[in-house]
N, C-alpha and C. Protein backbone atom coordinates (compact mmCIF):
# COMPACT_ATOMS: atom_id res chain seq x y z
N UNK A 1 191.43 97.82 13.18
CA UNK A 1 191.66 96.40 13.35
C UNK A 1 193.15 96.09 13.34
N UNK A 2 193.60 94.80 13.86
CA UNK A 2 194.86 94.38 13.86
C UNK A 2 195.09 94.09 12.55
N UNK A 3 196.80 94.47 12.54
CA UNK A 3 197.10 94.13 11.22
C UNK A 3 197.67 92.56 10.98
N UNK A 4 198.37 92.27 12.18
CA UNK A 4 198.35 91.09 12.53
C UNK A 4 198.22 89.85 12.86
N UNK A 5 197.71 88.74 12.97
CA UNK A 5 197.42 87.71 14.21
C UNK A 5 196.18 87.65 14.55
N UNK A 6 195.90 87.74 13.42
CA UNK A 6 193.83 88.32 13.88
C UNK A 6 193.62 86.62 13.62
N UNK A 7 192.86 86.50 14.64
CA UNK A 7 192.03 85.13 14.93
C UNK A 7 190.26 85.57 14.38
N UNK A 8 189.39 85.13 13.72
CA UNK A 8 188.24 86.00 12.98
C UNK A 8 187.52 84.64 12.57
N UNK A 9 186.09 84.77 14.15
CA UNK A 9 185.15 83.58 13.98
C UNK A 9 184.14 83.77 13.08
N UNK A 10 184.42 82.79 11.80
CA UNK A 10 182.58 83.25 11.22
C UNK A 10 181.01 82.50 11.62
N UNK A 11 180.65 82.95 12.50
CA UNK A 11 179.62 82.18 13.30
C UNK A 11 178.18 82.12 12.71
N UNK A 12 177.76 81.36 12.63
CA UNK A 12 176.64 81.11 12.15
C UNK A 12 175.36 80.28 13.35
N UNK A 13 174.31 80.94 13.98
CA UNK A 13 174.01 80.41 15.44
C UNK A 13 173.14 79.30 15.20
N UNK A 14 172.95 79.00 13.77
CA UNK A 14 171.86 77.31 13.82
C UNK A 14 173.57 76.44 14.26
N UNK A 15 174.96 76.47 14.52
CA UNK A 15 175.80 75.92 14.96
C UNK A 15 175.97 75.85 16.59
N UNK A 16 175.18 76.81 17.41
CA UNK A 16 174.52 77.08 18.52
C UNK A 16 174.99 78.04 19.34
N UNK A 17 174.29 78.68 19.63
CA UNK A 17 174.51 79.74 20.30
C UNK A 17 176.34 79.91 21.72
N UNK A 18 176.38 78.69 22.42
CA UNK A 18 176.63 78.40 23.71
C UNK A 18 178.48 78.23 23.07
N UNK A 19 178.79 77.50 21.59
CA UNK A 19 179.39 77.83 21.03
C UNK A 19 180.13 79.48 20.78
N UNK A 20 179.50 79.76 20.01
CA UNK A 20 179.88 81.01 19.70
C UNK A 20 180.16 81.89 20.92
N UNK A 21 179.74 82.05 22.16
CA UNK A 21 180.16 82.42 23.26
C UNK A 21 180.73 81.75 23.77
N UNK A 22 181.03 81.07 24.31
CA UNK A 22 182.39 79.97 24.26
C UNK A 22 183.84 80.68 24.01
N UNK A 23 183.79 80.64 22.04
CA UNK A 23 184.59 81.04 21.47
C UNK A 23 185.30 82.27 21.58
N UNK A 24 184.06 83.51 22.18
CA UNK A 24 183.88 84.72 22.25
C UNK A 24 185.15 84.80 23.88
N UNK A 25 184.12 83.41 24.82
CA UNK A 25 185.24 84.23 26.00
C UNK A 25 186.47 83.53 26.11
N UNK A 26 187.22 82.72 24.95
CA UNK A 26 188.02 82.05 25.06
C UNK A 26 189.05 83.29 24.45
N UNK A 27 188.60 84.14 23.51
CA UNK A 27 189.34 85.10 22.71
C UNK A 27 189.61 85.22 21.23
N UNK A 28 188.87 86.00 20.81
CA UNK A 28 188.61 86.34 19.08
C UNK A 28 189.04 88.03 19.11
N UNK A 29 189.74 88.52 18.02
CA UNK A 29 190.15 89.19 18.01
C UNK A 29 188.28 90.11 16.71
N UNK A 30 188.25 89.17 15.92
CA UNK A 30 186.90 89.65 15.11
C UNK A 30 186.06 88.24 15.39
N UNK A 31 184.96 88.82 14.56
CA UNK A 31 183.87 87.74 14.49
C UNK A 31 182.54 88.00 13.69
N UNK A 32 182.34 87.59 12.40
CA UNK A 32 181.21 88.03 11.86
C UNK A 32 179.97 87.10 11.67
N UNK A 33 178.89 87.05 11.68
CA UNK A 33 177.36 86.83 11.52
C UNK A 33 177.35 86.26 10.11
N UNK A 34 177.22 85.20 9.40
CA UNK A 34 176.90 84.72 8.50
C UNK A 34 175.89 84.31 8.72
N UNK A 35 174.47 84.83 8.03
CA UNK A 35 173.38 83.61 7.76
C UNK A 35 172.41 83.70 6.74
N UNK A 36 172.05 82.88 6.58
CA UNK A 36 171.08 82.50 5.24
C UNK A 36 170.09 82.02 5.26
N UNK A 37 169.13 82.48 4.88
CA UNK A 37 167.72 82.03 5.00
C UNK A 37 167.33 82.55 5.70
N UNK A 38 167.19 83.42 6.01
CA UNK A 38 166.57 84.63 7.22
C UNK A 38 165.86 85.83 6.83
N UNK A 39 165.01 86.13 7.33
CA UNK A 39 164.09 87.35 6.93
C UNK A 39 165.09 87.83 7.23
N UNK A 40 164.63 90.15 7.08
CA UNK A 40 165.77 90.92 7.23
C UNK A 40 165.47 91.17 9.23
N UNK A 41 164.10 90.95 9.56
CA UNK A 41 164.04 91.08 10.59
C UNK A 41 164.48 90.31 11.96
N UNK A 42 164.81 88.84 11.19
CA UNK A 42 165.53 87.82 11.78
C UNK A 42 167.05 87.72 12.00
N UNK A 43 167.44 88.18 10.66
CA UNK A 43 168.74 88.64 10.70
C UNK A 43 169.13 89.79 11.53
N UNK A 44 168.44 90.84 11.14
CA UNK A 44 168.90 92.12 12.63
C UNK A 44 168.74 91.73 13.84
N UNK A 45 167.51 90.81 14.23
CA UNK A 45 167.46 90.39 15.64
C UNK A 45 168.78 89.60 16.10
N UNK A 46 169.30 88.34 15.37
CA UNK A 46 170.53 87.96 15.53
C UNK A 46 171.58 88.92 15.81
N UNK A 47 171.77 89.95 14.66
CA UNK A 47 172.66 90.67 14.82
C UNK A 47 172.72 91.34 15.73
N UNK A 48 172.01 92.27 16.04
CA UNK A 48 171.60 92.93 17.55
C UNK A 48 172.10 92.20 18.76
N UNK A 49 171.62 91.01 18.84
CA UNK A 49 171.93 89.69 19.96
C UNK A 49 173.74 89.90 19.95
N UNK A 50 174.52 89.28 18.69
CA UNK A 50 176.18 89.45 18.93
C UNK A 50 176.66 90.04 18.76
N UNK A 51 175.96 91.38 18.33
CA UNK A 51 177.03 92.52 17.99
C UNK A 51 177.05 92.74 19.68
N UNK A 52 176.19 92.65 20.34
CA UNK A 52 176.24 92.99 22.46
C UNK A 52 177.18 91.76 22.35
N UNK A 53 177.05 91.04 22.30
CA UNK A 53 178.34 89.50 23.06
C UNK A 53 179.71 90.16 23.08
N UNK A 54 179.54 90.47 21.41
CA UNK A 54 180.82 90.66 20.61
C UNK A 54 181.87 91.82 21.33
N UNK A 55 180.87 92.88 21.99
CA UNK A 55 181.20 94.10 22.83
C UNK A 55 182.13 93.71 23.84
N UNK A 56 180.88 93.32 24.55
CA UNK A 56 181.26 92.96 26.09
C UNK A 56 182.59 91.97 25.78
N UNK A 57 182.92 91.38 25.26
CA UNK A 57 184.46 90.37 25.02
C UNK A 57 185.19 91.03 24.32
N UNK A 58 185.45 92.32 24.20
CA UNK A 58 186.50 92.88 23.00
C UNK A 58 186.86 92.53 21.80
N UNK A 59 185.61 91.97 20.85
CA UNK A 59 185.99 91.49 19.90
C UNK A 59 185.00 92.42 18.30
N UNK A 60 185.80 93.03 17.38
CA UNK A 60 185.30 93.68 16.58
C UNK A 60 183.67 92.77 16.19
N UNK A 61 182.80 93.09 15.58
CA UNK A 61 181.83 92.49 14.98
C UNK A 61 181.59 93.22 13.75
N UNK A 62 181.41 91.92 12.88
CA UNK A 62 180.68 92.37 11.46
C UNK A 62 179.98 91.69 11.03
N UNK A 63 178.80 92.16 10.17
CA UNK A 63 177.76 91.17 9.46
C UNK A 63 178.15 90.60 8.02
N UNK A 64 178.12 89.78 7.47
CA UNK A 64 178.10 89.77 6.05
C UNK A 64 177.06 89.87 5.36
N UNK A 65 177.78 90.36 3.97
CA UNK A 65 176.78 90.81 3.06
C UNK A 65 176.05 92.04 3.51
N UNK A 66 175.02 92.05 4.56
CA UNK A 66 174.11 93.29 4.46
C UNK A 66 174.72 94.10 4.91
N UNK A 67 174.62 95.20 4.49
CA UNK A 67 175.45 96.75 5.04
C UNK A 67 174.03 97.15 5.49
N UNK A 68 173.40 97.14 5.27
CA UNK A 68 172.08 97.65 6.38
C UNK A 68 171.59 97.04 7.75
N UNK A 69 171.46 95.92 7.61
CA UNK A 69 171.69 94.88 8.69
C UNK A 69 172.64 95.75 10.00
N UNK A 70 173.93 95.74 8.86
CA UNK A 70 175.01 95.98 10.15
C UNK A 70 175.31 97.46 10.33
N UNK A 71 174.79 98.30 9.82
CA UNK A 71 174.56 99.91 9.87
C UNK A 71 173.53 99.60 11.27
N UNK A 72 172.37 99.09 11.26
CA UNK A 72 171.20 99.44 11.94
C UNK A 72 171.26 98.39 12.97
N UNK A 73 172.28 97.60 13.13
CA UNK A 73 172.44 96.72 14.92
C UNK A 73 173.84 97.93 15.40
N UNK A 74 174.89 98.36 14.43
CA UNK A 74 175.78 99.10 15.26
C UNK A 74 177.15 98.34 15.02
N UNK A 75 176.83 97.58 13.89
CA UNK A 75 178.39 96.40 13.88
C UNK A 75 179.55 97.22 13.59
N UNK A 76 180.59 96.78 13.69
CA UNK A 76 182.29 97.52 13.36
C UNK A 76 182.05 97.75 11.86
N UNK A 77 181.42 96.68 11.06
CA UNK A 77 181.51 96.88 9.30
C UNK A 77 180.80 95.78 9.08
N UNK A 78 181.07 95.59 7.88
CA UNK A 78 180.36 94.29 7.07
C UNK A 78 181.40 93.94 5.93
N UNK A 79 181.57 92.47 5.69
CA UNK A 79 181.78 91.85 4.98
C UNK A 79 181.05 91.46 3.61
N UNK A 80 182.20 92.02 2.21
CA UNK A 80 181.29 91.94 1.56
C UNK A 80 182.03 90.51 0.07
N UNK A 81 181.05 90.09 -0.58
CA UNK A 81 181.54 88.89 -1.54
C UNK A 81 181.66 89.65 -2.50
N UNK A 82 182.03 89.21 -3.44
CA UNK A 82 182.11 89.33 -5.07
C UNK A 82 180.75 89.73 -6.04
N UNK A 83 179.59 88.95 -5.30
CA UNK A 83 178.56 89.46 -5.82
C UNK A 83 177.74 90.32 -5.07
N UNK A 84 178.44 90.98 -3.50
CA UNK A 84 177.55 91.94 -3.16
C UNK A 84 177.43 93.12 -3.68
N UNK A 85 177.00 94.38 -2.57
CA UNK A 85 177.42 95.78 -3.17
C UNK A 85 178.69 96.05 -2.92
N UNK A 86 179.17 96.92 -4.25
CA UNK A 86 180.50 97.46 -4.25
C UNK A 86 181.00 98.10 -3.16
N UNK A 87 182.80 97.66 -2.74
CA UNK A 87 182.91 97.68 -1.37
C UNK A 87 182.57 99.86 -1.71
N UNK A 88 183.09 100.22 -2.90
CA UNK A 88 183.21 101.89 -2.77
C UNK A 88 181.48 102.44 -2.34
N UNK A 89 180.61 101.42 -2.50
CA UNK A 89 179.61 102.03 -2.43
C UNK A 89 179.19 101.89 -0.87
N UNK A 90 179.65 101.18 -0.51
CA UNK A 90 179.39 100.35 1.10
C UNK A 90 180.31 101.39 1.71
N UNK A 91 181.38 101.98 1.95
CA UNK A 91 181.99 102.87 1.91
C UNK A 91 181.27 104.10 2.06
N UNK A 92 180.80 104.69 1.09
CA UNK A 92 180.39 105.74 0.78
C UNK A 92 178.93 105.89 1.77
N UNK A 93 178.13 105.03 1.75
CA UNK A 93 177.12 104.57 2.66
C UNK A 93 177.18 105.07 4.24
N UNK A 94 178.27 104.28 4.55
CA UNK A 94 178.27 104.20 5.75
C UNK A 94 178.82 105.23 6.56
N UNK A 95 179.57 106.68 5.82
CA UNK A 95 180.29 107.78 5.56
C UNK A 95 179.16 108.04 6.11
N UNK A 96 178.05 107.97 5.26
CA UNK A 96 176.92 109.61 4.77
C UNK A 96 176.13 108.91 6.49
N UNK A 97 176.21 107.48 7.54
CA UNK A 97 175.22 107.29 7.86
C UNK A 97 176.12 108.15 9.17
N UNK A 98 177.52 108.58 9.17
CA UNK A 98 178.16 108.90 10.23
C UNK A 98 179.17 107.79 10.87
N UNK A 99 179.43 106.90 9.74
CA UNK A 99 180.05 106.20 10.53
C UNK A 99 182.01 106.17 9.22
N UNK A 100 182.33 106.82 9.13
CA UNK A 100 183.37 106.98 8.80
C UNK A 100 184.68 105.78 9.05
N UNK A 101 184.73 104.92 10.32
CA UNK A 101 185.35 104.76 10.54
C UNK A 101 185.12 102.93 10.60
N UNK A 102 184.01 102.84 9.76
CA UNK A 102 183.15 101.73 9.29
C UNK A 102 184.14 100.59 8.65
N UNK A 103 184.42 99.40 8.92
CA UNK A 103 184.98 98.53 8.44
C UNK A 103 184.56 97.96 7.67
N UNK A 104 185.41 97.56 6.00
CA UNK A 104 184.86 96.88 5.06
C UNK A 104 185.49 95.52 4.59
N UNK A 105 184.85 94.76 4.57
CA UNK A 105 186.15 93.68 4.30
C UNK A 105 185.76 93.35 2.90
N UNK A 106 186.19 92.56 1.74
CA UNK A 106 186.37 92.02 0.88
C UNK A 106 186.74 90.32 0.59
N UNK A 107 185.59 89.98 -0.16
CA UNK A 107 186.31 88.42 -0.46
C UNK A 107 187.33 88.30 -1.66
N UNK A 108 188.33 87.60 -2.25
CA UNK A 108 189.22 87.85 -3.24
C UNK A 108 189.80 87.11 -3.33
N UNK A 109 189.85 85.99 -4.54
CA UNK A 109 190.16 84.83 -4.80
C UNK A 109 191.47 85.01 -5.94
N UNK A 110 190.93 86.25 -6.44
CA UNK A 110 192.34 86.26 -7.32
C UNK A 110 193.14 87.80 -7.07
N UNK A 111 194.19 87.98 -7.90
CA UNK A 111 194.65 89.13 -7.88
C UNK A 111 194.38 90.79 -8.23
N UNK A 112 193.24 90.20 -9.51
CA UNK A 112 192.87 90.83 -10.23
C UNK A 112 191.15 91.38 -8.99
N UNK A 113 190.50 90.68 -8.03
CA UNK A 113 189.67 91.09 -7.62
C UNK A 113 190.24 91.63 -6.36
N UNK A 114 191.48 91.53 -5.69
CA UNK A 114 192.21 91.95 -4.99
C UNK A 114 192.57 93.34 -5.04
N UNK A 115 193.01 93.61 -6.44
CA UNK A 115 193.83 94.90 -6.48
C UNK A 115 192.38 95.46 -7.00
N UNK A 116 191.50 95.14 -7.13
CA UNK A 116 190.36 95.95 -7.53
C UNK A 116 189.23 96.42 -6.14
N UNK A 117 189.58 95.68 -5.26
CA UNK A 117 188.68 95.29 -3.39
C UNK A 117 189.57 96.75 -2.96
N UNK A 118 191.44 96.69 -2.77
CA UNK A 118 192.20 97.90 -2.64
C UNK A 118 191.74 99.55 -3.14
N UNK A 119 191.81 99.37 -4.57
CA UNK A 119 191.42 100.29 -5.34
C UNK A 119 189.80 101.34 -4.61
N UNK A 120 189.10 100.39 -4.40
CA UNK A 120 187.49 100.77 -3.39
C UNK A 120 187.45 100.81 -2.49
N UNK A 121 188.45 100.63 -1.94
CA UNK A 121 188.69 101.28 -0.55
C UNK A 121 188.70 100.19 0.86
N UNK A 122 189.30 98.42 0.90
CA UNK A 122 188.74 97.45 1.45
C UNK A 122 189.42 97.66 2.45
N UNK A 123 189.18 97.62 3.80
CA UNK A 123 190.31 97.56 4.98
C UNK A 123 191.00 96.03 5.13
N UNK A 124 190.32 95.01 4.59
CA UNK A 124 190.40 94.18 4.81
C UNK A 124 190.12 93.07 3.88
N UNK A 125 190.90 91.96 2.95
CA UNK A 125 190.78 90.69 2.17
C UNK A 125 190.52 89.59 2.83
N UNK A 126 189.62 88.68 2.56
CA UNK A 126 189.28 87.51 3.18
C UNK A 126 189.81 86.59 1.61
N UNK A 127 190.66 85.66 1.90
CA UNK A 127 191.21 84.70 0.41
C UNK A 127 191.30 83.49 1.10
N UNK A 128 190.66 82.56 -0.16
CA UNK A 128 190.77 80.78 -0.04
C UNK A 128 189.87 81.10 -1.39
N UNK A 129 189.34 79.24 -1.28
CA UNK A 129 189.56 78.76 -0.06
C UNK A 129 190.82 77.86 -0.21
N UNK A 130 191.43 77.74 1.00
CA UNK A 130 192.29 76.41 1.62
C UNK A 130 192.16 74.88 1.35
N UNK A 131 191.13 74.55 1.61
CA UNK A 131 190.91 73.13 1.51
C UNK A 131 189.16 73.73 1.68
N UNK A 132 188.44 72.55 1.39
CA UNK A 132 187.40 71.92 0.97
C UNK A 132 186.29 72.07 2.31
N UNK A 133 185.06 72.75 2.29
CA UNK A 133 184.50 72.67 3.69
C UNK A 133 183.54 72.08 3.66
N UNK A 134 182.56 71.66 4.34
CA UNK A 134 181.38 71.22 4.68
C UNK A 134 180.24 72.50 4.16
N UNK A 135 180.68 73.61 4.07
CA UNK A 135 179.44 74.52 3.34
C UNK A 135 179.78 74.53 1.92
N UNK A 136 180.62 74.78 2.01
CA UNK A 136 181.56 74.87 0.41
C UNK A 136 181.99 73.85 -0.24
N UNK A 137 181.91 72.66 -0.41
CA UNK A 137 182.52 71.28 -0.87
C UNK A 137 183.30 71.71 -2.44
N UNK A 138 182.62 72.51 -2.82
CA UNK A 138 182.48 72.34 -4.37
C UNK A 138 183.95 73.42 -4.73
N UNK A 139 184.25 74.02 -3.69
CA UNK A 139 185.44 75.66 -3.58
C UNK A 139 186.66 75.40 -4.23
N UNK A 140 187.29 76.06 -5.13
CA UNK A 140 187.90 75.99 -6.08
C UNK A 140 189.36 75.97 -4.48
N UNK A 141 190.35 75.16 -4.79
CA UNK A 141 191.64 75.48 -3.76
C UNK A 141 192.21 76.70 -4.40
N UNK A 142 192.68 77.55 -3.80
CA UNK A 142 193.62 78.64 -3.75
C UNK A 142 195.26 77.98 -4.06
N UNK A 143 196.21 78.63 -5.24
CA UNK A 143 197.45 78.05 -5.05
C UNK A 143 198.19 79.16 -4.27
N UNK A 144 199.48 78.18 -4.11
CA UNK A 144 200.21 79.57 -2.92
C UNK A 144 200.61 80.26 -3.98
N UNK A 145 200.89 80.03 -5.58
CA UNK A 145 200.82 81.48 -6.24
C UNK A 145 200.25 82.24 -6.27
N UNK A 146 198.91 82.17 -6.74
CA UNK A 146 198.22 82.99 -6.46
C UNK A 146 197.96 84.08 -5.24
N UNK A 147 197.73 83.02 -3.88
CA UNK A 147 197.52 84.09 -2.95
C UNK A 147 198.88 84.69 -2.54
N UNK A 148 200.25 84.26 -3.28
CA UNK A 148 201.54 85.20 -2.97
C UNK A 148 201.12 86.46 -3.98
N UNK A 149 200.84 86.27 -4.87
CA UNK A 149 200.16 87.32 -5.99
C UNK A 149 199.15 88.76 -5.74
N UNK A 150 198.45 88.02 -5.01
CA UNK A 150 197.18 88.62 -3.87
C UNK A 150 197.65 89.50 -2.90
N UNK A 151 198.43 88.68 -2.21
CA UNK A 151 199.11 89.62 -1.23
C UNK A 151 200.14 90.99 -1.30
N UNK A 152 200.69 90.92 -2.42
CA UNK A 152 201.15 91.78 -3.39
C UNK A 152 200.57 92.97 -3.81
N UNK A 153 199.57 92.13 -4.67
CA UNK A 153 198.61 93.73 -4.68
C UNK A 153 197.66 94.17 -4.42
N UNK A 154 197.51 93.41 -2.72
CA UNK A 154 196.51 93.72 -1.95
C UNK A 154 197.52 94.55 -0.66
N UNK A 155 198.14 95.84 -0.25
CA UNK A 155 198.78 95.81 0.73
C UNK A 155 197.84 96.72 1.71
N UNK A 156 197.07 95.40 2.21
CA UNK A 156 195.81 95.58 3.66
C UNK A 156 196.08 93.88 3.89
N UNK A 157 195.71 94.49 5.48
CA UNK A 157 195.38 92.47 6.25
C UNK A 157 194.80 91.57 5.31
N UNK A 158 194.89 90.77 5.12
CA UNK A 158 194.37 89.27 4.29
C UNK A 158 194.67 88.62 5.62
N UNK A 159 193.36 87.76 5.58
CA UNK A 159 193.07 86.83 6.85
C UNK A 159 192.45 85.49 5.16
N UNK A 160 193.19 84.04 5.73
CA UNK A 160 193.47 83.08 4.51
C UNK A 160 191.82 82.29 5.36
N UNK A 161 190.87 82.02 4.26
CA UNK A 161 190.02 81.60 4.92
C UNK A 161 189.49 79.85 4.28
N UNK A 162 188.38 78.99 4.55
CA UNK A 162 188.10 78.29 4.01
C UNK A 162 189.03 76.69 4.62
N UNK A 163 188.05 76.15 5.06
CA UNK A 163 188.60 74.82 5.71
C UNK A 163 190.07 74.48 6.82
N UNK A 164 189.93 75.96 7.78
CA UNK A 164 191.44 75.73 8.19
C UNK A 164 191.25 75.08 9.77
N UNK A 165 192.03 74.32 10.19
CA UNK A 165 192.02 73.78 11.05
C UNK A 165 193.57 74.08 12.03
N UNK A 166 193.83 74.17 13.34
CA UNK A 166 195.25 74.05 13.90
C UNK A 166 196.00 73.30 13.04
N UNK A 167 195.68 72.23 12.69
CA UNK A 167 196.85 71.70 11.83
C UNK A 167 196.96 71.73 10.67
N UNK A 168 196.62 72.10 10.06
CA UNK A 168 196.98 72.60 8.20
C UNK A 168 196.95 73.99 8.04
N UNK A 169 196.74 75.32 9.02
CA UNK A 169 196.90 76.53 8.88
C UNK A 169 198.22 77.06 8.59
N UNK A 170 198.92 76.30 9.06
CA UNK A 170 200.19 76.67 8.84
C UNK A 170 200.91 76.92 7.14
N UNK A 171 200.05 76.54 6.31
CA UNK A 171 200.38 76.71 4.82
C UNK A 171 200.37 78.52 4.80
N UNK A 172 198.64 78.79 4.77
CA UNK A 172 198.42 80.10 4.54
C UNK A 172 199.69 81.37 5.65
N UNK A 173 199.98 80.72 6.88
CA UNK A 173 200.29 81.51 7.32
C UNK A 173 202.20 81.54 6.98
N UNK A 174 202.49 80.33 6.62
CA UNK A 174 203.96 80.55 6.31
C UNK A 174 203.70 81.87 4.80
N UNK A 175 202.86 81.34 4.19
CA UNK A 175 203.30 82.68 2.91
C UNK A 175 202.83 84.08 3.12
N UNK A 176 202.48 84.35 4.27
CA UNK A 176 201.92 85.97 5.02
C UNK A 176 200.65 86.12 5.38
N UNK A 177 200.02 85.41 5.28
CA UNK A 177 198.85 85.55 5.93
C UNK A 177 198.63 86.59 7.13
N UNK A 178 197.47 87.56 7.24
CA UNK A 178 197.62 88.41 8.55
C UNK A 178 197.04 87.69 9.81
N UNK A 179 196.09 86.50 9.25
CA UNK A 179 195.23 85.97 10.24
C UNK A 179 194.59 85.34 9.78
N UNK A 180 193.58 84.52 10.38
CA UNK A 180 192.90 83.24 9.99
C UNK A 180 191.21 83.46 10.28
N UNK A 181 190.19 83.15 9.21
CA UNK A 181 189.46 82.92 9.26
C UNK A 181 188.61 81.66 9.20
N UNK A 182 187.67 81.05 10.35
CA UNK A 182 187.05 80.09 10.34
C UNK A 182 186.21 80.05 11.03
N UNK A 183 185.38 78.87 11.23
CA UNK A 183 184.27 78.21 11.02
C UNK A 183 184.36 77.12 11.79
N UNK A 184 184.24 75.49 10.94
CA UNK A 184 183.96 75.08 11.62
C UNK A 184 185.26 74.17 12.51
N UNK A 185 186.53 75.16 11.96
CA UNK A 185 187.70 74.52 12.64
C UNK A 185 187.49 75.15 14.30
N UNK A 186 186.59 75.79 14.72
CA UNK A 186 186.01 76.48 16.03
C UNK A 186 184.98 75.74 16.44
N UNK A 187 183.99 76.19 15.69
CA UNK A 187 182.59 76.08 16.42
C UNK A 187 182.21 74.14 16.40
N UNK A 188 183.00 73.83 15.35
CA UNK A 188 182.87 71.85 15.27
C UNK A 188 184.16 71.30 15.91
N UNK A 189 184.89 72.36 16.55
CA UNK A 189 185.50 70.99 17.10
C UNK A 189 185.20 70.82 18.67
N UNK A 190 185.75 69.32 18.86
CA UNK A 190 185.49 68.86 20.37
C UNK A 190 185.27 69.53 21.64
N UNK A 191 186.26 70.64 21.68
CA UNK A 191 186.44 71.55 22.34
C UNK A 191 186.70 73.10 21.69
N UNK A 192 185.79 74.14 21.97
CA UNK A 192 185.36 75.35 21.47
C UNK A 192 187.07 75.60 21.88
N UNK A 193 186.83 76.24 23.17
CA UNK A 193 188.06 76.79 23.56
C UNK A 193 189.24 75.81 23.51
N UNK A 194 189.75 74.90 23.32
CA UNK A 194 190.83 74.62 23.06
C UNK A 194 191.72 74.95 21.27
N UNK A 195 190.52 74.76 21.02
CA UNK A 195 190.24 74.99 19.48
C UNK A 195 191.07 76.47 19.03
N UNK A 196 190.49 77.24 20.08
CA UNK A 196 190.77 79.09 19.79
C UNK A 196 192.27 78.58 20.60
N UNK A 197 192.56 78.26 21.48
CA UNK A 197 193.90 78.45 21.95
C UNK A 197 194.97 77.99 20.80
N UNK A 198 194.81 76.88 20.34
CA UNK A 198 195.56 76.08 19.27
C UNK A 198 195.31 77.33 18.06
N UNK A 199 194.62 77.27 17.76
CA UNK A 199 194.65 79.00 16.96
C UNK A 199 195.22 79.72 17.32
N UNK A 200 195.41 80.14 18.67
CA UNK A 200 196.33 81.35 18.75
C UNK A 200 197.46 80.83 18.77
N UNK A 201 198.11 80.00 19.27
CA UNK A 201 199.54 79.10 19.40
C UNK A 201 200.04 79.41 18.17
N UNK A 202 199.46 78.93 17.06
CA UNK A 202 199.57 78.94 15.61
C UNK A 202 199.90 80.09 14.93
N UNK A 203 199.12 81.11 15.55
CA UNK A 203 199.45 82.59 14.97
C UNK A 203 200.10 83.51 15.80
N UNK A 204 200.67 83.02 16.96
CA UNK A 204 201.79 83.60 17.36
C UNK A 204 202.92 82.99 17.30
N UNK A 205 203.31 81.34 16.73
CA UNK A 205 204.39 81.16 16.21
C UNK A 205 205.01 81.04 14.92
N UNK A 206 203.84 82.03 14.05
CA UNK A 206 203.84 82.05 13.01
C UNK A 206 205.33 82.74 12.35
């Protein structure tokens, strides 16, 4: 993955399908599968469905949470939270299934779960949140101490996630941010693809 400038849609398809491809041929560098409430057979069928989109547009794919899910559609890795399985064990997993070269990401709100995500082996930190979302209302804000803290003794990509929009991204990315993760600053606004362009504007004049 880029270490850089990574633009990284988290799509969720009850937000609609026509969206998320949209987004896909406008240009995403990643893009992972969030969903909830789904059998496991519902969920692989999804997954199966964008991990192909995700292909055909050059854009990494990962599932969250399930490492089986995304072992058994073929995804780049999976994204994992605080209360999933341990990233060393997700790791170790995906080694024994032949896939060595398996991407793991990590969520990490503080320093202390940061340098511990590193330690297990994370290719990748997802930190916020930023501001306040429509899934998350309740999300504790991130200070820029902290995630200057984070970044420190996390030395892998951190993509700053949680309520970011073209115009307030610019916080996370003045203090190092590698890239931006979102939601519904993509898939809810007016325009899909203008949305991703103003994203990239953002993280290439970062």
């Amino acid at each position: 993955m880029k270490e850089k400038g990574i633009l990284y849609l988290i799509a969720d398809r009850k937000l609609g399908d026509e969206k998320i491809l949209e987004a896909l041929a406008a240009g995403l560098d990643m893009i992972q599968l969030r969903e909830k409430n789904l059998s496991s057979a519902e969920y692989l069928r999804d997954a199966k469905w964008l991990c192909e989109k995700a292909n055909e547009a050059g854009a990494l794919f990962l599932v969250n949470d399930r490492l089986d899910i995304a072992l058994a559609c073929g995804a780049d890795g999976v994204h994992l939270g605080q209360d999933d399985l341990p990233v060393s064990e997700a790791k170790r997993l995906a080694a024994a299934c032949g896939r060595p070269d398996f991407i793991v990401g990590a969520t990490a709100k503080t320093r202390e779960q940061a340098k511990e995500a590193v330690r297990q082996g994370a290719d990748y930190i997802g930190s916020g949140a930023w501001y306040s979302t429509s899934t998350k209302p309740d999300a504790t804000p991130i200070s820029d101490e902290e995630y200057l803290a984070i970044l420190k003794e996390a030395p892998v990509p951190n993509v700053a996630i949680g309520g970011l929009t073209p115009e307030n991204c610019g916080r996370p990315l003045s203090l190092g941010a590698s890239g931006l993760a979102v939601a519904g600053g993509i898939l809810g606004a007016p325009s899909v693809t203008e949305a991703v362009r103003a994203f990239r504007e953002r993280l290439r004049k970062r």
